[in-house]
Structure formats: C-alpha cells, structure tokens
PDB file of N, CA and C in Angstrom:
ATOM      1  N   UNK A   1       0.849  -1.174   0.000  1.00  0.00           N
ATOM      2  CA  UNK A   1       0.000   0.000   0.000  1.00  0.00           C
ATOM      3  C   UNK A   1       0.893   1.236   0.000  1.00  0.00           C
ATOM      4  N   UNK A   2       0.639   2.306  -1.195  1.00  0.00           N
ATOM      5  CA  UNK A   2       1.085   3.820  -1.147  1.00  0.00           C
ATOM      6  C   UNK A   2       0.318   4.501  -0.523  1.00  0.00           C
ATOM      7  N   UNK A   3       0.768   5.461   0.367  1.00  0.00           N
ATOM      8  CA  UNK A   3       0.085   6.743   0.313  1.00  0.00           C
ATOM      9  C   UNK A   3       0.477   7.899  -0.098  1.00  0.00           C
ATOM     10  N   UNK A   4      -0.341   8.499  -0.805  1.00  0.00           N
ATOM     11  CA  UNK A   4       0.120   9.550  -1.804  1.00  0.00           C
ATOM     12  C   UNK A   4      -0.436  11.556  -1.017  1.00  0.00           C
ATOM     13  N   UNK A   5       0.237  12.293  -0.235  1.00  0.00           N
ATOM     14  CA  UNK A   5      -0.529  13.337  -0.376  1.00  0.00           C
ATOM     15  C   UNK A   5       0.338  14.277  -1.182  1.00  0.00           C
ATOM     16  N   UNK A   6      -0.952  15.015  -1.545  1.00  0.00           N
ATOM     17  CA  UNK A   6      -1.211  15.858  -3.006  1.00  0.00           C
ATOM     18  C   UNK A   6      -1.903  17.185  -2.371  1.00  0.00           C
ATOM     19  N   UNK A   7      -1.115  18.311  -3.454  1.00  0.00           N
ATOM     20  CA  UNK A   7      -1.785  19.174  -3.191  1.00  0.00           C
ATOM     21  C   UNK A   7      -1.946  19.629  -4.497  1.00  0.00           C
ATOM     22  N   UNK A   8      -3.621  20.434  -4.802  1.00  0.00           N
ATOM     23  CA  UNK A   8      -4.127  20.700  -5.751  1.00  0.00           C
ATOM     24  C   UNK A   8      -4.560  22.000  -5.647  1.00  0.00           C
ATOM     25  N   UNK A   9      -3.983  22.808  -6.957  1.00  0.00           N
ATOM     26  CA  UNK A   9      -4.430  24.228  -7.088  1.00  0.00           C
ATOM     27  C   UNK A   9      -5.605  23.889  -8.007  1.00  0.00           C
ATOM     28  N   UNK A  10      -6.974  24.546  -7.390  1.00  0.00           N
ATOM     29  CA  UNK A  10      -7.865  24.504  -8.171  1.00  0.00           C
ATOM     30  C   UNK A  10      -8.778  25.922  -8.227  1.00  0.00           C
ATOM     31  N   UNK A  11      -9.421  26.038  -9.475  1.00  0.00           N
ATOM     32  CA  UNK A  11     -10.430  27.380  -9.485  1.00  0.00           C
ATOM     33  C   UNK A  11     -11.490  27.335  -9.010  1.00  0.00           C
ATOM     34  N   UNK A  12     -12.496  26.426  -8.651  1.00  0.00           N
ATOM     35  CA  UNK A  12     -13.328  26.272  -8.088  1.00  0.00           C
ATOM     36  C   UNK A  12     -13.853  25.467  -7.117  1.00  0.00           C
ATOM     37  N   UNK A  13     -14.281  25.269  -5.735  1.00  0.00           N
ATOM     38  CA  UNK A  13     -14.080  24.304  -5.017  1.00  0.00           C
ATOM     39  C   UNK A  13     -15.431  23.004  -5.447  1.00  0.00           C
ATOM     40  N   UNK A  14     -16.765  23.860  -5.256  1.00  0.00           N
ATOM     41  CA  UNK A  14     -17.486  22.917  -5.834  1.00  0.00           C
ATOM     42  C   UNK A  14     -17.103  21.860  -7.291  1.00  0.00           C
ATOM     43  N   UNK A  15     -16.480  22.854  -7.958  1.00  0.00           N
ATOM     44  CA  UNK A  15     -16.667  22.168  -9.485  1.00  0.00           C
ATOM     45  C   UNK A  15     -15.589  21.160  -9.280  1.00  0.00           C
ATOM     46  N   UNK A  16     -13.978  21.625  -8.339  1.00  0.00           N
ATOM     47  CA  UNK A  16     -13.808  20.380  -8.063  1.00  0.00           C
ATOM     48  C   UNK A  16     -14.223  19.616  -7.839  1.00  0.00           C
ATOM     49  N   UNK A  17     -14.782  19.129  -7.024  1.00  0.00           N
ATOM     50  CA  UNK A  17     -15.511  18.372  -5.543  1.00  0.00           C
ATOM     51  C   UNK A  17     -16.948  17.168  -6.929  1.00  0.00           C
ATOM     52  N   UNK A  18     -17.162  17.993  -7.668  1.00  0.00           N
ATOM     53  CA  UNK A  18     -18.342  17.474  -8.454  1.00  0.00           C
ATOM     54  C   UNK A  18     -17.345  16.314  -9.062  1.00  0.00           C
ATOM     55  N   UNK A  19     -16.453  17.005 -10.155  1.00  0.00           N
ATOM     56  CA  UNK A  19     -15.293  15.733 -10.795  1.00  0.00           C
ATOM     57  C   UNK A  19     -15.181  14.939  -9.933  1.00  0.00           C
ATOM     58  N   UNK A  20     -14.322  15.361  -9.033  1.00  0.00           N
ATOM     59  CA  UNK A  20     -13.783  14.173  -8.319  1.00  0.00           C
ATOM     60  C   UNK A  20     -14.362  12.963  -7.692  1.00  0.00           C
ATOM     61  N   UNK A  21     -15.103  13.688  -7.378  1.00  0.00           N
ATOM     62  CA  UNK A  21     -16.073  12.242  -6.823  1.00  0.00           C
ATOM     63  C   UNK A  21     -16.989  11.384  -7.583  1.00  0.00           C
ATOM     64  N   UNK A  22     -17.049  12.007  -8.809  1.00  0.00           N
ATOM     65  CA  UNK A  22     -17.544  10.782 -10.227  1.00  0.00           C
ATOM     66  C   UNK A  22     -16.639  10.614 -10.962  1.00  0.00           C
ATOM     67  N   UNK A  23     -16.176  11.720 -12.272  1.00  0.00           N
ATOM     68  CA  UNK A  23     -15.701  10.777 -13.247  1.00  0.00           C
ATOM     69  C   UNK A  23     -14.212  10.274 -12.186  1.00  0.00           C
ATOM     70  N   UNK A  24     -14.031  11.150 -11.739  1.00  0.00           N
ATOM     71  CA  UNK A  24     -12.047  11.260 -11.145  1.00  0.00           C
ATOM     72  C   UNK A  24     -12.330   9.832 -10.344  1.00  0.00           C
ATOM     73  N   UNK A  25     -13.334   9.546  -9.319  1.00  0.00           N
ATOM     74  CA  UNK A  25     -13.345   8.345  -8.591  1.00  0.00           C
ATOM     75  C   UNK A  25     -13.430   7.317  -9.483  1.00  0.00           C
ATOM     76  N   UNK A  26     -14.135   7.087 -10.443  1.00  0.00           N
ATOM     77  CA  UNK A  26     -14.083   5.643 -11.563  1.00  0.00           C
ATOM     78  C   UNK A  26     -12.665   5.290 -12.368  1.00  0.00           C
ATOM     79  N   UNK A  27     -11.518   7.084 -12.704  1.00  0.00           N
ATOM     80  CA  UNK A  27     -10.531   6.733 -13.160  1.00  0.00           C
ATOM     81  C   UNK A  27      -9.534   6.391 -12.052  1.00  0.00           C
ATOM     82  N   UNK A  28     -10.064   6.598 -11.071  1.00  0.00           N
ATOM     83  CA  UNK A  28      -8.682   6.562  -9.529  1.00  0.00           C
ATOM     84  C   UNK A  28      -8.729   4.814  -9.340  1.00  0.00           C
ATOM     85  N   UNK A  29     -10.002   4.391  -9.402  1.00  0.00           N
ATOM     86  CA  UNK A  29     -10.511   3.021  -8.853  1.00  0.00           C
ATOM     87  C   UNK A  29      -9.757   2.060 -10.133  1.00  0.00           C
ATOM     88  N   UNK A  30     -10.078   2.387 -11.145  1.00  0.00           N
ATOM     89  CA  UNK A  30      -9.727   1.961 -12.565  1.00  0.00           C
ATOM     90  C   UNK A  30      -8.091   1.559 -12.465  1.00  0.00           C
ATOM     91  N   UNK A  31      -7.457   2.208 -11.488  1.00  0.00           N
ATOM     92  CA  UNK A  31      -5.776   2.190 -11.801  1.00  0.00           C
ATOM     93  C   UNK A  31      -5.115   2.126 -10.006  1.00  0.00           C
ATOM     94  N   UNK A  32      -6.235   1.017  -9.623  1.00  0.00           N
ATOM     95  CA  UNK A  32      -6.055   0.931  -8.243  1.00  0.00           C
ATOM     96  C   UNK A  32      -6.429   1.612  -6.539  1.00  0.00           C
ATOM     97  N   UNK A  33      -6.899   3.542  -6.803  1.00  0.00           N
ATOM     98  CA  UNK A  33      -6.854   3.835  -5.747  1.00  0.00           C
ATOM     99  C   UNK A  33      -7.614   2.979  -4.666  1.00  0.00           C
ATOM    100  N   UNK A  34      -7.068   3.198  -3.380  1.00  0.00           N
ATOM    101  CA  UNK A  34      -8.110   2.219  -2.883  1.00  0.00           C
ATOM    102  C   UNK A  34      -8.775   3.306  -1.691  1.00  0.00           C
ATOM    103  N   UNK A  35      -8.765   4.620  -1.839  1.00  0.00           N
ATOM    104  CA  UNK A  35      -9.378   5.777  -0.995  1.00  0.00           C
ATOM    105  C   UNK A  35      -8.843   6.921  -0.363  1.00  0.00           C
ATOM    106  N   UNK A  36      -9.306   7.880  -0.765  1.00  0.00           N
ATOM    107  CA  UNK A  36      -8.645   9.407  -0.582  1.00  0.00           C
ATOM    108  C   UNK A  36      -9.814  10.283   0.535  1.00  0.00           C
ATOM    109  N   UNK A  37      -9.012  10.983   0.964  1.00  0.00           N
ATOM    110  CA  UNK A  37      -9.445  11.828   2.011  1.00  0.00           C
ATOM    111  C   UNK A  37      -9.359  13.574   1.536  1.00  0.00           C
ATOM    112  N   UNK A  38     -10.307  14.289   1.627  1.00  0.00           N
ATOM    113  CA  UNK A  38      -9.968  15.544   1.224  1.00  0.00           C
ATOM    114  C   UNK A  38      -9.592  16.788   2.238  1.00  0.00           C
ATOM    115  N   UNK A  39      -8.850  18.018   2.129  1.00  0.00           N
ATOM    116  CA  UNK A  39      -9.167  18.814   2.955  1.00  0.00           C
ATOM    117  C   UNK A  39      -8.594  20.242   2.069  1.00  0.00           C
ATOM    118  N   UNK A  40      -9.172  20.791   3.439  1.00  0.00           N
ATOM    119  CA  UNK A  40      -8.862  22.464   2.830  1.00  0.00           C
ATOM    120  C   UNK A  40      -8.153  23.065   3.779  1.00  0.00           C
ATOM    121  N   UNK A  41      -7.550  24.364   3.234  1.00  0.00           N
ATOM    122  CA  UNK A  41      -6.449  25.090   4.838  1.00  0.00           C
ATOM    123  C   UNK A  41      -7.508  26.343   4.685  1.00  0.00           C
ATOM    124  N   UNK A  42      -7.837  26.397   5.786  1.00  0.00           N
ATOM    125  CA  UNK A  42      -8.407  27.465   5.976  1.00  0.00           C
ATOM    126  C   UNK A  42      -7.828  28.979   5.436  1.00  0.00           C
ATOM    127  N   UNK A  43      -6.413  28.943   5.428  1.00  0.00           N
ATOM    128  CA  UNK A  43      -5.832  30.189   5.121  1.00  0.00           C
ATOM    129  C   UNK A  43      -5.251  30.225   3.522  1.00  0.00           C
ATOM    130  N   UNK A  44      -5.804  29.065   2.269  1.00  0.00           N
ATOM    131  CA  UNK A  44      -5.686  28.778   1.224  1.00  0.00           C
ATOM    132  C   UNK A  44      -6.501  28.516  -0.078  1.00  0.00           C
ATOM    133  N   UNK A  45      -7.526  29.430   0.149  1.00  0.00           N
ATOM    134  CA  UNK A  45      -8.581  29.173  -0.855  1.00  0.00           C
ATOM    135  C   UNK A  45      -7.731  28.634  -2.411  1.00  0.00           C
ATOM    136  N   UNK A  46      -8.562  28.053  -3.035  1.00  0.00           N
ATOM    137  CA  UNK A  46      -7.886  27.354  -4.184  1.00  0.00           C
ATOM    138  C   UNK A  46      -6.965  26.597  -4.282  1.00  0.00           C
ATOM    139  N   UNK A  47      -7.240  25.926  -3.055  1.00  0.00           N
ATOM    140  CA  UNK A  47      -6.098  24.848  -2.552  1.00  0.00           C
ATOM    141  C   UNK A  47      -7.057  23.882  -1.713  1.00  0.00           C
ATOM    142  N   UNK A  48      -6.051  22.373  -2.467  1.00  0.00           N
ATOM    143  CA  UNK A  48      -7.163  21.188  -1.594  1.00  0.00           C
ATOM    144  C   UNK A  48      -5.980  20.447  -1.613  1.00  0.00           C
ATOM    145  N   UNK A  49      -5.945  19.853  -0.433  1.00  0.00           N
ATOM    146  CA  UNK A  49      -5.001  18.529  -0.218  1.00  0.00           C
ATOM    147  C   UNK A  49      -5.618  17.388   0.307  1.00  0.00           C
ATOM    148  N   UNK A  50      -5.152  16.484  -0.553  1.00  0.00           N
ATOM    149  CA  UNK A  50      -5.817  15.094  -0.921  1.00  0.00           C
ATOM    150  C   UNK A  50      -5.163  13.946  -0.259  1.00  0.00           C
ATOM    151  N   UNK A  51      -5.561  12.941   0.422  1.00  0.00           N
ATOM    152  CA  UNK A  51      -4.295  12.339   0.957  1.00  0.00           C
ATOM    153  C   UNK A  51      -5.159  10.592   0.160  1.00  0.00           C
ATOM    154  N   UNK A  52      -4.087   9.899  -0.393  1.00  0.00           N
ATOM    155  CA  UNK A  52      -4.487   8.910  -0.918  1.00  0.00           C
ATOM    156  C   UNK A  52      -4.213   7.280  -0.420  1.00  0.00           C
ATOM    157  N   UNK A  53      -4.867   6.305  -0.553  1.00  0.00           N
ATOM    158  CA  UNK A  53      -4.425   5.162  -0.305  1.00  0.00           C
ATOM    159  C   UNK A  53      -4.215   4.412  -1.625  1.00  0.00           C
ATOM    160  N   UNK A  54      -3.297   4.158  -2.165  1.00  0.00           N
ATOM    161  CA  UNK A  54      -3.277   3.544  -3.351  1.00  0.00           C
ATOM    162  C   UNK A  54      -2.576   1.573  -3.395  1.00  0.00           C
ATOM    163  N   UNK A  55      -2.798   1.035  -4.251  1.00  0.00           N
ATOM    164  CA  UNK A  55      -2.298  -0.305  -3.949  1.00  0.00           C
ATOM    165  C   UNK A  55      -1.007  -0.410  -4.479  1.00  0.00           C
ATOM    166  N   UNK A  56      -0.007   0.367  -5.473  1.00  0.00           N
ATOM    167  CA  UNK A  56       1.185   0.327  -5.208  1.00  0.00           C
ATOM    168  C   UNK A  56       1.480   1.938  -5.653  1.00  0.00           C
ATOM    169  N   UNK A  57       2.802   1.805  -6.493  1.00  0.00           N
ATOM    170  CA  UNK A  57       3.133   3.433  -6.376  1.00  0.00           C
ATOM    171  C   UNK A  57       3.567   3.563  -7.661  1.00  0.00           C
ATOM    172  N   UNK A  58       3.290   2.111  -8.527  1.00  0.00           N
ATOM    173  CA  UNK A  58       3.943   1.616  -9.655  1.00  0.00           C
ATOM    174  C   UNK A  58       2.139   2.338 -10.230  1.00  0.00           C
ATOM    175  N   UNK A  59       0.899   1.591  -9.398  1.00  0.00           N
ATOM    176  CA  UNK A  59      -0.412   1.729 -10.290  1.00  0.00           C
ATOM    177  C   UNK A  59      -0.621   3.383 -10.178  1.00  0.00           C
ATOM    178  N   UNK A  60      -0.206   4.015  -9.206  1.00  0.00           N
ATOM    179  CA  UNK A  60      -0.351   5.596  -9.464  1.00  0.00           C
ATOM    180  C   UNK A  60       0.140   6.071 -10.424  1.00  0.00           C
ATOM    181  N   UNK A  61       1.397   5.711 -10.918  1.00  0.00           N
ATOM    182  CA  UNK A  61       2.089   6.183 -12.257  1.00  0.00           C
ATOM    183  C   UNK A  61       1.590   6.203 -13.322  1.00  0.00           C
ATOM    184  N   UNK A  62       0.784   5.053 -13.212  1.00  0.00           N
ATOM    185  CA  UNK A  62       0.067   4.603 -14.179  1.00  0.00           C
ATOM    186  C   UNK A  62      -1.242   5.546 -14.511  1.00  0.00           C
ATOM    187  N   UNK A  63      -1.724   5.909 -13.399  1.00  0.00           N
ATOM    188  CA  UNK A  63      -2.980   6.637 -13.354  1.00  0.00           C
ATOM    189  C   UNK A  63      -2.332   7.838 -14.114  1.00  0.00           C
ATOM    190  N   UNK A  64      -1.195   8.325 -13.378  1.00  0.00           N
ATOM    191  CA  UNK A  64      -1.018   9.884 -13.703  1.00  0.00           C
ATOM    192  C   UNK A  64      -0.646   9.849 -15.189  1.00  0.00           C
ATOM    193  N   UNK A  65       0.061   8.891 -16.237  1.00  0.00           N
ATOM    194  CA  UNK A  65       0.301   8.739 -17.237  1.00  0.00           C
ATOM    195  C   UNK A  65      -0.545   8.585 -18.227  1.00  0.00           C
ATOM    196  N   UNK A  66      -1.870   7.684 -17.727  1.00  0.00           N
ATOM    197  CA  UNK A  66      -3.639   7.848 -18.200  1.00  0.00           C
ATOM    198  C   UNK A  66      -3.634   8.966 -19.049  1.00  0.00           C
ATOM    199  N   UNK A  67      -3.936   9.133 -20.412  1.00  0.00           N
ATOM    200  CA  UNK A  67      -4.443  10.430 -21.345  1.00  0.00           C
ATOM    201  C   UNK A  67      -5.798  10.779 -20.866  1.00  0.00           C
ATOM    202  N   UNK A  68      -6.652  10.155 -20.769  1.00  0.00           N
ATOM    203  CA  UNK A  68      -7.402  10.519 -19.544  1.00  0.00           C
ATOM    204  C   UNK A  68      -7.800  11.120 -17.951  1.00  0.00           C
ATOM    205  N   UNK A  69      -6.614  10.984 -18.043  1.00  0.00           N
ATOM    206  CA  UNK A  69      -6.399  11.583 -16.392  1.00  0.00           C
ATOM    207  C   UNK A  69      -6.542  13.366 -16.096  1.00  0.00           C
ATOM    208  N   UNK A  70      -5.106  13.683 -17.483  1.00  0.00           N
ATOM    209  CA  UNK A  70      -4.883  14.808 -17.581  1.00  0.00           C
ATOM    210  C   UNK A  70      -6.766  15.374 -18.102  1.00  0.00           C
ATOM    211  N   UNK A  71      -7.779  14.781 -18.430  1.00  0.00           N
ATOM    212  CA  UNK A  71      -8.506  15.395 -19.374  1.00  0.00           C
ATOM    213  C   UNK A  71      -9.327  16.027 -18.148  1.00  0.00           C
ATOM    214  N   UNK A  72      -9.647  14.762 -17.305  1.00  0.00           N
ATOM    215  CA  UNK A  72     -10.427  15.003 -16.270  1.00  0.00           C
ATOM    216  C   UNK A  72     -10.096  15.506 -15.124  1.00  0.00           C
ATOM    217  N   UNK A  73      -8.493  15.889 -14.842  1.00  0.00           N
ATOM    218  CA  UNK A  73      -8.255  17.254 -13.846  1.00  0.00           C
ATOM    219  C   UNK A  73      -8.562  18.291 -14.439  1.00  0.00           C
ATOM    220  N   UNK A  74      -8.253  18.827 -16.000  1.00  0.00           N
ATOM    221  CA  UNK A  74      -8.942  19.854 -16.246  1.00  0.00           C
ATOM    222  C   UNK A  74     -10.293  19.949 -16.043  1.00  0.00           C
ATOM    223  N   UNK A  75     -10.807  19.200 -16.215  1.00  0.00           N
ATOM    224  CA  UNK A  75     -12.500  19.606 -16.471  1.00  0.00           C
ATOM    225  C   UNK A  75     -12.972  19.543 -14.843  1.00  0.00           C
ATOM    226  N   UNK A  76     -12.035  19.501 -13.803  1.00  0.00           N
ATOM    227  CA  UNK A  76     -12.659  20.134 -12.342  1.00  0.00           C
ATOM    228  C   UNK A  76     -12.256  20.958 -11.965  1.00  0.00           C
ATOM    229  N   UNK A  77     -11.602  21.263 -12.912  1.00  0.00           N
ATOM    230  CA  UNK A  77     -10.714  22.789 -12.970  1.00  0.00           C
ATOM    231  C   UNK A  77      -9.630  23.123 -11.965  1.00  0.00           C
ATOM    232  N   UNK A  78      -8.760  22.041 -11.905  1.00  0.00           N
ATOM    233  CA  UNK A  78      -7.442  21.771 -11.251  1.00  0.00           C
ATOM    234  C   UNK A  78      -6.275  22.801 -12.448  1.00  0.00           C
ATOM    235  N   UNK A  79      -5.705  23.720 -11.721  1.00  0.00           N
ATOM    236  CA  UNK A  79      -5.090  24.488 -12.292  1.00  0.00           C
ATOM    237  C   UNK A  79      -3.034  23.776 -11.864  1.00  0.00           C
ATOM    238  N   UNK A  80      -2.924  23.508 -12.957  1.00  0.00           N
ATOM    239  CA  UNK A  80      -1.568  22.804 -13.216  1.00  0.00           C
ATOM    240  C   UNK A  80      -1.296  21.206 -12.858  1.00  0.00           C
ATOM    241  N   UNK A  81      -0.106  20.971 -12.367  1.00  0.00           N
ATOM    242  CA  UNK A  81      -0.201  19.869 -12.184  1.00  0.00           C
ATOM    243  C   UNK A  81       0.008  20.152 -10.532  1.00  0.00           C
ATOM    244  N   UNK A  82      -0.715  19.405  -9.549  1.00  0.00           N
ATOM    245  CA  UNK A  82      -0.688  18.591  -8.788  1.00  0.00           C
ATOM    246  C   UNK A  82       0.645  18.297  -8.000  1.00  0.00           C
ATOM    247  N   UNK A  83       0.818  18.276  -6.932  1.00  0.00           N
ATOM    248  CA  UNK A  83       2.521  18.039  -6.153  1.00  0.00           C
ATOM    249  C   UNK A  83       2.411  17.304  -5.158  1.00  0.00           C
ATOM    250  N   UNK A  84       3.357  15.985  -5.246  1.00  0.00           N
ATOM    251  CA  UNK A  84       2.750  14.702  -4.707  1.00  0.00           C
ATOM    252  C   UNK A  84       3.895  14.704  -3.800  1.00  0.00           C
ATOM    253  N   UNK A  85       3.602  13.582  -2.316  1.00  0.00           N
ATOM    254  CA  UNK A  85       4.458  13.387  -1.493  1.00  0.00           C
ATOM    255  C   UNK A  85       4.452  12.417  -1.446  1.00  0.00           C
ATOM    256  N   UNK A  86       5.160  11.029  -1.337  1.00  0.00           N
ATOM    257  CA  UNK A  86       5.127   9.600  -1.381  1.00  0.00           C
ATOM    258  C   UNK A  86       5.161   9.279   0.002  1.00  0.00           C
ATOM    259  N   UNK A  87       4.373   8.705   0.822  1.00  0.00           N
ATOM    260  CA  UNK A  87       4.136   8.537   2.255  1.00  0.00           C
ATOM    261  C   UNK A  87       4.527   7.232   2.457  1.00  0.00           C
ATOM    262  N   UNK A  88       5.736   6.066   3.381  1.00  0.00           N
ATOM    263  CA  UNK A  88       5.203   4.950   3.828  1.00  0.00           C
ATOM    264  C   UNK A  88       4.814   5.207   5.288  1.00  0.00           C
ATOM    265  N   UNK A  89       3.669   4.388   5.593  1.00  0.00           N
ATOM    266  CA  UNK A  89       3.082   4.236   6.831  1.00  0.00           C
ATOM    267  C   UNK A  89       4.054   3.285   7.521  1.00  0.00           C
ATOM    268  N   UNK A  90       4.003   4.126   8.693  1.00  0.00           N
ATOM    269  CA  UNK A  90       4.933   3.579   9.786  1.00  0.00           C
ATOM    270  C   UNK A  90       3.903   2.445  10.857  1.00  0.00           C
ATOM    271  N   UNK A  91       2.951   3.396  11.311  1.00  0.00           N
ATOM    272  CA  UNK A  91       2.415   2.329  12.430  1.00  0.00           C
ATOM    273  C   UNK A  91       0.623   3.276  12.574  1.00  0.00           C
ATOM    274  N   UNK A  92      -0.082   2.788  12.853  1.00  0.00           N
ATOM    275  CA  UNK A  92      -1.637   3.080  13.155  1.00  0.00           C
ATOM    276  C   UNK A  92      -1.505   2.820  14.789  1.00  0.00           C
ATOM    277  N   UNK A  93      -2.203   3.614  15.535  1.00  0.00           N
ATOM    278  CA  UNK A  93      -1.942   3.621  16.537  1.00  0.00           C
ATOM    279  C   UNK A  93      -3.344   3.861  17.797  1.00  0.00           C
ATOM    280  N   UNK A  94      -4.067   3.930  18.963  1.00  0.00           N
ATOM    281  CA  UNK A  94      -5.185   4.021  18.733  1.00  0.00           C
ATOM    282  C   UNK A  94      -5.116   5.569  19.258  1.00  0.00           C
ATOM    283  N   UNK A  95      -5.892   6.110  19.658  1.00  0.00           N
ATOM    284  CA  UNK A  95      -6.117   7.568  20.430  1.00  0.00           C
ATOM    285  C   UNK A  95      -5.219   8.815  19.950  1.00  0.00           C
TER     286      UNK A  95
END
C-alpha cells in the first residue's frame, strides 16, 4: 500500500468536488486507488489537499500517465499539475 498526499491548485471548489467524486473516482478506482481523504487550509482558498491510499506506487504512475487523467483534472478545474508526497506508513496507533 502507497500513500500519496497531493496538493491541488484549483479554481473552483465545488466544481472540483463534483469531478472528483464521479468521473475522477471511476478513473482513480480503474488504476487501483483504494481511498482518498480531502481537505482544505483554511488560510488557502484554491487549494485542496488530498491524501491517498493507493495499492502500489507503480499503479499511481500509471494513473497519472492515463491520457485521460490529464482530461479530467482539467474539467474540475485543477489548475496545473498537482505536487505529490510519497508517504510509507509507519504504524496506526489508537487515540
């Protein structure tokens, strides 16, 4: 398991939020994701950071290489590309 967080410059928050969670979730699922978490900084409008669970780091490449991929960050109106951090999980812990 990868975890991927991402941060995304985008123009609109809804119109993100609409993509992503249809067409963007069928191409994420399509090339492995196995579930993303969203958030916002309060002091960053047009900014969303995404934190991902993916099944390797080989199938994300894959996603991001998708001619498709690029079609459908534009059309939620993700402005550029995207800046990824490659996470391994150390330990889950409770409290």
């Amino acid at each position: 398991m990868t975890y991927i967080w991402a941060t995304v410059h985008i123009e609109d928050l809804q119109k993100f939020i609409a993509v992503f969670s249809t067409a963007g979730a069928a191409a994420r699922r399509k090339h492995g994701s196995r579930s993303c978490q969203l958030f916002t900084l309060p002091e960053a409008d047009g900014q969303v950071r995404v934190l991902f669970s993916w099944e390797s780091r080989a199938a994300f490449e894959r996603f991001l290489n998708d001619t498709s991929t690029r079609a459908t960050m534009q059309s939620s109106g993700t402005l550029g590309r995207p800046e990824f951090l490659f996470l391994d999980a150390l330990a889950v812990l409770p409290g």
